[in-house]
PDB file of N, CA and C in Angstrom:
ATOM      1  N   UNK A   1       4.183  14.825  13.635  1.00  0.00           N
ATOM      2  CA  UNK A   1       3.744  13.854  12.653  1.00  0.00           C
ATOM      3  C   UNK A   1       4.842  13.600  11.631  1.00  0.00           C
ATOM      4  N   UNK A   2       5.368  14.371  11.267  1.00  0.00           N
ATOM      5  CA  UNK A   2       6.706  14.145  10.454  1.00  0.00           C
ATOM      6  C   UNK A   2       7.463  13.406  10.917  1.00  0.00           C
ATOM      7  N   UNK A   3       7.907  13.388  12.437  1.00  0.00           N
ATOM      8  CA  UNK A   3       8.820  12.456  13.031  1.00  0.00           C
ATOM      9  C   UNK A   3       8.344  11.174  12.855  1.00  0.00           C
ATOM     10  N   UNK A   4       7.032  11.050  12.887  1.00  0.00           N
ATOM     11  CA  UNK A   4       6.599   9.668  12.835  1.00  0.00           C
ATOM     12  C   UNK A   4       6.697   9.019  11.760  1.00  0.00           C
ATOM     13  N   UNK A   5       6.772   9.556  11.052  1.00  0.00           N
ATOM     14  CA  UNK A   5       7.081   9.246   9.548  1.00  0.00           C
ATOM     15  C   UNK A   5       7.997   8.300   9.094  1.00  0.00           C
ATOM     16  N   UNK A   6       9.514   8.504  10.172  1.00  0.00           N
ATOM     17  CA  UNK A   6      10.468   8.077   9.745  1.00  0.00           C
ATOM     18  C   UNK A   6      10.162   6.355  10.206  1.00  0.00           C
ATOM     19  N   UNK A   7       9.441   6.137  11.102  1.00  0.00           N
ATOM     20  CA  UNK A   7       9.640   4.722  11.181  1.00  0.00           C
ATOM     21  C   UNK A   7       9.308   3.728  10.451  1.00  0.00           C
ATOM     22  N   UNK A   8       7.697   3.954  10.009  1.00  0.00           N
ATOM     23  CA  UNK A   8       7.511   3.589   8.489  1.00  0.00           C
ATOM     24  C   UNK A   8       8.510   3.259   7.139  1.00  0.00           C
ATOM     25  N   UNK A   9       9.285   4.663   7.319  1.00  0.00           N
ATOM     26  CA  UNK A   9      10.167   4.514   6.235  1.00  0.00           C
ATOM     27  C   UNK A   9      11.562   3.628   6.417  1.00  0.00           C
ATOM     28  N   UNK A  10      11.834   3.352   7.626  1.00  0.00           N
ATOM     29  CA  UNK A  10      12.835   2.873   7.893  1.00  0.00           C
ATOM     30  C   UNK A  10      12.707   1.020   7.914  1.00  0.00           C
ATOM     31  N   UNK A  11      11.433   1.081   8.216  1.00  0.00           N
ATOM     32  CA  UNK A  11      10.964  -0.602   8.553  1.00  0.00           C
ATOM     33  C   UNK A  11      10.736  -0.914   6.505  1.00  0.00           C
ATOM     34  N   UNK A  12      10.332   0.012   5.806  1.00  0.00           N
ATOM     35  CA  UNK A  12      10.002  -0.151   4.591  1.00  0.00           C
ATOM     36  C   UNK A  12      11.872  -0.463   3.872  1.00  0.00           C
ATOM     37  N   UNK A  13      12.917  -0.317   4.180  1.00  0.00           N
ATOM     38  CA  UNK A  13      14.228  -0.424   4.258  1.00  0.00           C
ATOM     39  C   UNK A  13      14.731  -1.621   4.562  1.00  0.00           C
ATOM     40  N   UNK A  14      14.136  -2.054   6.007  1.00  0.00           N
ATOM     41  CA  UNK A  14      14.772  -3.540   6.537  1.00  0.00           C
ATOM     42  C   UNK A  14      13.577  -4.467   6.159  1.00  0.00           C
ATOM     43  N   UNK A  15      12.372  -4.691   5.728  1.00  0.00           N
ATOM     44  CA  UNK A  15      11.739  -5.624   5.490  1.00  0.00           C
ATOM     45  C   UNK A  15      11.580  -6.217   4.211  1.00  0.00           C
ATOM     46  N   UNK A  16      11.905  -7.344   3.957  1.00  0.00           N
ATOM     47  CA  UNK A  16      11.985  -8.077   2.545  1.00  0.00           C
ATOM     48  C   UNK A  16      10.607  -8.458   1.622  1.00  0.00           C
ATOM     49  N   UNK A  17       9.465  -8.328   2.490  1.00  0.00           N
ATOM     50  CA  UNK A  17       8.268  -8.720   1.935  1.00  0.00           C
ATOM     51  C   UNK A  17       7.815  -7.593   0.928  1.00  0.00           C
ATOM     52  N   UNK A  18       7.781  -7.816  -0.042  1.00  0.00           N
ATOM     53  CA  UNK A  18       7.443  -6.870  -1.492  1.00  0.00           C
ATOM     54  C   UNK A  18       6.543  -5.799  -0.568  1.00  0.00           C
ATOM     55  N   UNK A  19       5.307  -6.386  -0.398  1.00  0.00           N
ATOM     56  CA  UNK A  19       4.057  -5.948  -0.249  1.00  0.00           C
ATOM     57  C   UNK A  19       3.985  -5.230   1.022  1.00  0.00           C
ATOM     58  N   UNK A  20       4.551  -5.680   1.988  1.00  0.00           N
ATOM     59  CA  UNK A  20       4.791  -4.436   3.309  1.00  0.00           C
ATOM     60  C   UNK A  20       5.422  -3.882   2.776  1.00  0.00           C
ATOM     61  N   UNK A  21       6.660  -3.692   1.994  1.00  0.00           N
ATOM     62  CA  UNK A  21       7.449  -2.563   1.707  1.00  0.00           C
ATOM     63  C   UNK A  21       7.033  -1.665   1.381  1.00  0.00           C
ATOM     64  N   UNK A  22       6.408  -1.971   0.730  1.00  0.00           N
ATOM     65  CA  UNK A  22       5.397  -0.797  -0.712  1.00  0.00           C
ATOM     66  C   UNK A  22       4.446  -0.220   0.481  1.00  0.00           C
ATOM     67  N   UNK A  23       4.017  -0.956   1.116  1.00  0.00           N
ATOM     68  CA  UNK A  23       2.813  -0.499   2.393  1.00  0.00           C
ATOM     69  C   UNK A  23       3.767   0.444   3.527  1.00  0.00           C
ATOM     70  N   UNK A  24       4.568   0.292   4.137  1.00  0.00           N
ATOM     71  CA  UNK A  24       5.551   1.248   4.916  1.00  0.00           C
ATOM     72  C   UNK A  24       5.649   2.108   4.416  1.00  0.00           C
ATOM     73  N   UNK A  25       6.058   2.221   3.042  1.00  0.00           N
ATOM     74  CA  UNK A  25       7.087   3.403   2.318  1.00  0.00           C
ATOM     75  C   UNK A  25       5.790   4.382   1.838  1.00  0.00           C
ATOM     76  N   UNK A  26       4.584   3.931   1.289  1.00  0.00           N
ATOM     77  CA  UNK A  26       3.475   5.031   1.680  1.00  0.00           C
ATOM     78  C   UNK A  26       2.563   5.257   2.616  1.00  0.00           C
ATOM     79  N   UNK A  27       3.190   4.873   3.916  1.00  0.00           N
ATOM     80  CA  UNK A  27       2.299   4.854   5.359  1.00  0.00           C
ATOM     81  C   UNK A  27       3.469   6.303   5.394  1.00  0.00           C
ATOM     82  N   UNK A  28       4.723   5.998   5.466  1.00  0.00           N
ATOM     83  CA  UNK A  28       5.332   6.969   5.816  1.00  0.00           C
ATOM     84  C   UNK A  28       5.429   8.073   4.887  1.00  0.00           C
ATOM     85  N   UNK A  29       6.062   7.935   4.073  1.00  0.00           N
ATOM     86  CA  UNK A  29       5.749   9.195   2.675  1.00  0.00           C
ATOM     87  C   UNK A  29       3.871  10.263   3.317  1.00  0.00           C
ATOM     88  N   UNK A  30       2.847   9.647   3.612  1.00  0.00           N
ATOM     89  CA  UNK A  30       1.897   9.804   3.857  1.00  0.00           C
ATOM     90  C   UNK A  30       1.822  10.614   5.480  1.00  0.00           C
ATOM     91  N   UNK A  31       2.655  10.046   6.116  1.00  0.00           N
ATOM     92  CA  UNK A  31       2.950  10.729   7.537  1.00  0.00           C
ATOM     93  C   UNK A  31       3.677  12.028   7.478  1.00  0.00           C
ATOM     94  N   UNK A  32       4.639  11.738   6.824  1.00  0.00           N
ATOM     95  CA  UNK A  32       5.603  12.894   6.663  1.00  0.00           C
ATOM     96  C   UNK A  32       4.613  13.955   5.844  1.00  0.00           C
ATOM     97  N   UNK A  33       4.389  14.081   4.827  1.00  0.00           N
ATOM     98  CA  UNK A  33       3.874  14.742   3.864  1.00  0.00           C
ATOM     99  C   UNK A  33       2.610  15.808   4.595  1.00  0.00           C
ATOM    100  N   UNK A  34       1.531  14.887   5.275  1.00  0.00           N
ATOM    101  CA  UNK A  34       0.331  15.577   6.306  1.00  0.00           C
ATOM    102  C   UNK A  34       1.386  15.903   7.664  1.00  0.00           C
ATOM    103  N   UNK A  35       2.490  15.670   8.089  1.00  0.00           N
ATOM    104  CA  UNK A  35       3.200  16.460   8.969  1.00  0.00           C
ATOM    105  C   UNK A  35       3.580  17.490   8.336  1.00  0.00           C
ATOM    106  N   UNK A  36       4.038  17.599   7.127  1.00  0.00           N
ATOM    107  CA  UNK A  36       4.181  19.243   6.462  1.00  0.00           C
ATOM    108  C   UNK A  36       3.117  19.997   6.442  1.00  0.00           C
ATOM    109  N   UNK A  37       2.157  19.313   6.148  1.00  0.00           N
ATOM    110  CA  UNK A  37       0.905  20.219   5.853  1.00  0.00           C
ATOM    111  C   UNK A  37       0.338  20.923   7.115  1.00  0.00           C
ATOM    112  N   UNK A  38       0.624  20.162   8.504  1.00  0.00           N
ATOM    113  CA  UNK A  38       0.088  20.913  10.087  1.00  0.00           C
ATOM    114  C   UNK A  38       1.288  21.691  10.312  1.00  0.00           C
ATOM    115  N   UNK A  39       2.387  21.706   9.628  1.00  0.00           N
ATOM    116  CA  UNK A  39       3.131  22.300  10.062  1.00  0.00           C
ATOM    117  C   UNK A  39       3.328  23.656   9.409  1.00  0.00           C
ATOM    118  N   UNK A  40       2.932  23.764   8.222  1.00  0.00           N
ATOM    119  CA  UNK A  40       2.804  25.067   7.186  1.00  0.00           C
ATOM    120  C   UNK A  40       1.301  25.422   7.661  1.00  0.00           C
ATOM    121  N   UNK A  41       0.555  24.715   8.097  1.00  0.00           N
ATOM    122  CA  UNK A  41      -1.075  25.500   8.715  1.00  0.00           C
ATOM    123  C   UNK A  41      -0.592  26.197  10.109  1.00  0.00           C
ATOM    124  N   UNK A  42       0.278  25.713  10.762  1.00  0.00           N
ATOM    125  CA  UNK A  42       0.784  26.280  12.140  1.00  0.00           C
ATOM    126  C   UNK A  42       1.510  27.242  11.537  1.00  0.00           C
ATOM    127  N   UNK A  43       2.498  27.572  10.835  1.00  0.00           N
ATOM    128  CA  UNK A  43       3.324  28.736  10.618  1.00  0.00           C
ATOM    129  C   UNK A  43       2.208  29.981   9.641  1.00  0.00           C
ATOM    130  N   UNK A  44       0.652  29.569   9.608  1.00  0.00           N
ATOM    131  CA  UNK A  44      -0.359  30.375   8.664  1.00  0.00           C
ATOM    132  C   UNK A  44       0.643  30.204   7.247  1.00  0.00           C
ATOM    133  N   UNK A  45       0.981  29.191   6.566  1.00  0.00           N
ATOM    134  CA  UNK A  45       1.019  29.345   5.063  1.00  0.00           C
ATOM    135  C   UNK A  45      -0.228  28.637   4.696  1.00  0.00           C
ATOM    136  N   UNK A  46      -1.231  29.318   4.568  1.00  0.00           N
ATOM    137  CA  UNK A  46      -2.502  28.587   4.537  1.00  0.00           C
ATOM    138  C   UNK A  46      -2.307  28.062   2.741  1.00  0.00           C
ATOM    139  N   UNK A  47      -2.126  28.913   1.762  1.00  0.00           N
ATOM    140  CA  UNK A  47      -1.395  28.372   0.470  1.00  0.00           C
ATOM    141  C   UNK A  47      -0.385  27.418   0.001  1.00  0.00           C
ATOM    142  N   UNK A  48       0.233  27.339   0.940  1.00  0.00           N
ATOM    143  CA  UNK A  48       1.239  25.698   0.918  1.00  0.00           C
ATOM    144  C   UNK A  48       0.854  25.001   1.513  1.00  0.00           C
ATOM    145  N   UNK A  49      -0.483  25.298   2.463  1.00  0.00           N
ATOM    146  CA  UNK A  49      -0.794  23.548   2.997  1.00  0.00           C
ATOM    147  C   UNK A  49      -1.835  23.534   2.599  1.00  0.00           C
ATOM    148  N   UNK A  50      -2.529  24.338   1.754  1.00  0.00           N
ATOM    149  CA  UNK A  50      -3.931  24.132   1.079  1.00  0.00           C
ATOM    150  C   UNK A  50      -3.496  23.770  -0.556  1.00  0.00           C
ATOM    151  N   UNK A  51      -2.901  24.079  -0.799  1.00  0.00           N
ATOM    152  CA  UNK A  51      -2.412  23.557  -2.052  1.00  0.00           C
ATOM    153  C   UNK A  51      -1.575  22.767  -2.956  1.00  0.00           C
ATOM    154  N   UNK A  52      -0.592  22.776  -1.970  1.00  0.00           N
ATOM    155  CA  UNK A  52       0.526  21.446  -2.305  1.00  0.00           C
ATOM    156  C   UNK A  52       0.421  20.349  -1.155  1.00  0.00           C
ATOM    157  N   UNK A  53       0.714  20.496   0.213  1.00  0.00           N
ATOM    158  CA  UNK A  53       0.391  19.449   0.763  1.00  0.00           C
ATOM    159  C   UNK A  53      -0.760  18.821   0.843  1.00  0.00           C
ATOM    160  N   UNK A  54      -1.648  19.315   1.421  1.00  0.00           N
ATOM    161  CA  UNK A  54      -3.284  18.785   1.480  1.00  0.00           C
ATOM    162  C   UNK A  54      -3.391  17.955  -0.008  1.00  0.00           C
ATOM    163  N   UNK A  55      -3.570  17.840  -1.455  1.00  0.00           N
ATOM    164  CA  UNK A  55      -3.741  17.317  -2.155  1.00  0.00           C
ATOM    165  C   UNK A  55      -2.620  16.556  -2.312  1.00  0.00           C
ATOM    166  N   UNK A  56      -1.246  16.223  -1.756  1.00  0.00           N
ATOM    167  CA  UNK A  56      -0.163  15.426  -2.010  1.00  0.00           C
ATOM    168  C   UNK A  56      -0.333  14.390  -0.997  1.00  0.00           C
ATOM    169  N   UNK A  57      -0.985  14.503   0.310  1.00  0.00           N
ATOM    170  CA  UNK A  57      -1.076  13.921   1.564  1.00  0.00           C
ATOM    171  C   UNK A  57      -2.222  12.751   0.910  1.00  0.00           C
ATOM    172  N   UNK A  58      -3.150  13.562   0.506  1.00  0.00           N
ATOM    173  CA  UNK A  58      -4.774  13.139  -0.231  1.00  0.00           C
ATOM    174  C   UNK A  58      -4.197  12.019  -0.968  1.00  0.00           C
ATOM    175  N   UNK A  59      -3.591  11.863  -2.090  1.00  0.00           N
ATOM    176  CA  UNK A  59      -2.975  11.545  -3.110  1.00  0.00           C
ATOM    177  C   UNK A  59      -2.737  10.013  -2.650  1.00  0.00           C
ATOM    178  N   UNK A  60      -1.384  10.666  -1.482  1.00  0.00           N
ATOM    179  CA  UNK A  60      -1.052   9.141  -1.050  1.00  0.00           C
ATOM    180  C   UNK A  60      -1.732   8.146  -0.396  1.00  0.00           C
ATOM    181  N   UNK A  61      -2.444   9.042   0.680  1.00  0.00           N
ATOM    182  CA  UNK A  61      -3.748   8.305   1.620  1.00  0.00           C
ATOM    183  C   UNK A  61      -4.498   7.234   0.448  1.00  0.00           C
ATOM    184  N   UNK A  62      -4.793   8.069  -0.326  1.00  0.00           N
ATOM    185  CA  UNK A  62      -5.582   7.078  -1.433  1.00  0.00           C
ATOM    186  C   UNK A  62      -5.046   5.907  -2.295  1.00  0.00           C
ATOM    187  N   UNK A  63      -3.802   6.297  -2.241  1.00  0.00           N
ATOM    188  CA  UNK A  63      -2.633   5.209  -3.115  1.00  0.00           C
ATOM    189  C   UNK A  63      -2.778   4.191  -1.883  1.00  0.00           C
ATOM    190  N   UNK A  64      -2.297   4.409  -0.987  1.00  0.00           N
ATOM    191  CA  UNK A  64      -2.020   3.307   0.305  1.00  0.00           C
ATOM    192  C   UNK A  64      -3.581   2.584   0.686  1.00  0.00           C
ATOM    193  N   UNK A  65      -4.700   2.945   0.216  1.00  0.00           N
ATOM    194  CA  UNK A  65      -5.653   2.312   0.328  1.00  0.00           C
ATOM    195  C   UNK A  65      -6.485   1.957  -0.417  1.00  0.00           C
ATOM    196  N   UNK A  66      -6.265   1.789  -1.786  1.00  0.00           N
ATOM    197  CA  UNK A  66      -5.953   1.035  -2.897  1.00  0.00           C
ATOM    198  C   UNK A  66      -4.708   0.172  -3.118  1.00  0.00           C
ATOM    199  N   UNK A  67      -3.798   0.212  -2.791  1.00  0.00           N
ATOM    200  CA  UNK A  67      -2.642  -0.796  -2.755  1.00  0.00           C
ATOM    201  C   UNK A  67      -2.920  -1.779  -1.833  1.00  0.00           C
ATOM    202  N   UNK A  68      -3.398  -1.647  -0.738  1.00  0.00           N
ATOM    203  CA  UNK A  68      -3.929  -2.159   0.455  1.00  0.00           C
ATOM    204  C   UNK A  68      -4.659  -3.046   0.340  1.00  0.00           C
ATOM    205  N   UNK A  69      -5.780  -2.498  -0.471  1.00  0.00           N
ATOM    206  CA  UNK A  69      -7.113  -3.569  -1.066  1.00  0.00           C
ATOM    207  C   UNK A  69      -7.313  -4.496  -1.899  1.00  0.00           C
ATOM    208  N   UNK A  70      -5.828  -3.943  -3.230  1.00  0.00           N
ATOM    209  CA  UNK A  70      -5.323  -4.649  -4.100  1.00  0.00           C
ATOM    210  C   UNK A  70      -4.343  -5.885  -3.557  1.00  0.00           C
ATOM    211  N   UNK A  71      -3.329  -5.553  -2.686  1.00  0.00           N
ATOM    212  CA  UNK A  71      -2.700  -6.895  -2.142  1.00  0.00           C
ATOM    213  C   UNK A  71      -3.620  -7.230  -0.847  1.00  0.00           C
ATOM    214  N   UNK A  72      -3.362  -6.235   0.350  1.00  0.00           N
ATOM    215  CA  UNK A  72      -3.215  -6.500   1.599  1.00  0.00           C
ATOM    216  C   UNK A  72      -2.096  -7.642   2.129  1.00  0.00           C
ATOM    217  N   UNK A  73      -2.441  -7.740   3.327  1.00  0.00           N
ATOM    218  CA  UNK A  73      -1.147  -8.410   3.864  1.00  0.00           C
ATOM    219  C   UNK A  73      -1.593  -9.560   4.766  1.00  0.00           C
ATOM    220  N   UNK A  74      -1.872 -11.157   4.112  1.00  0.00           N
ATOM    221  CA  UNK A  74      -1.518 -12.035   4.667  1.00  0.00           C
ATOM    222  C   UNK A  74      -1.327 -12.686   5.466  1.00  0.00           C
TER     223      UNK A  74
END
């Protein structure tokens, strides 16, 4: 899931439209971030993915779907 991350972030780089940008760059920030969090639950840091990722992942999920609702895309 982390890997996936990067494409988001990369299309959020080459695309000029304000409003996808902003939408890529926390699709991916959001990918990457819950890829840390399965990835610190797989290594048992149950305290770094219960406490910093899980509520940072949360965070963005919710930003990106409120930003979403507020513009959407056209």
């Amino acid at each position: 899931m982390v890997a996936a991350g990067i494409v988001p972030l990369i299309m959020a780089l080459k695309v000029k439209i304000h409003a996808l940008r902003v939408l890529s760059l926390l699709l991916g920030l959001f990918a990457i971030v819950h890829g840390f969090y399965h990835l610190a639950s797989g290594f048992q840091q149950g305290l770094l993915a219960d406490a910093v990722f899980e509520p940072a992942s949360l965070i963005l999920l919710i930003g990106l779907g409120a930003y979403y609702s507020k513009v959407g895309v056209a």
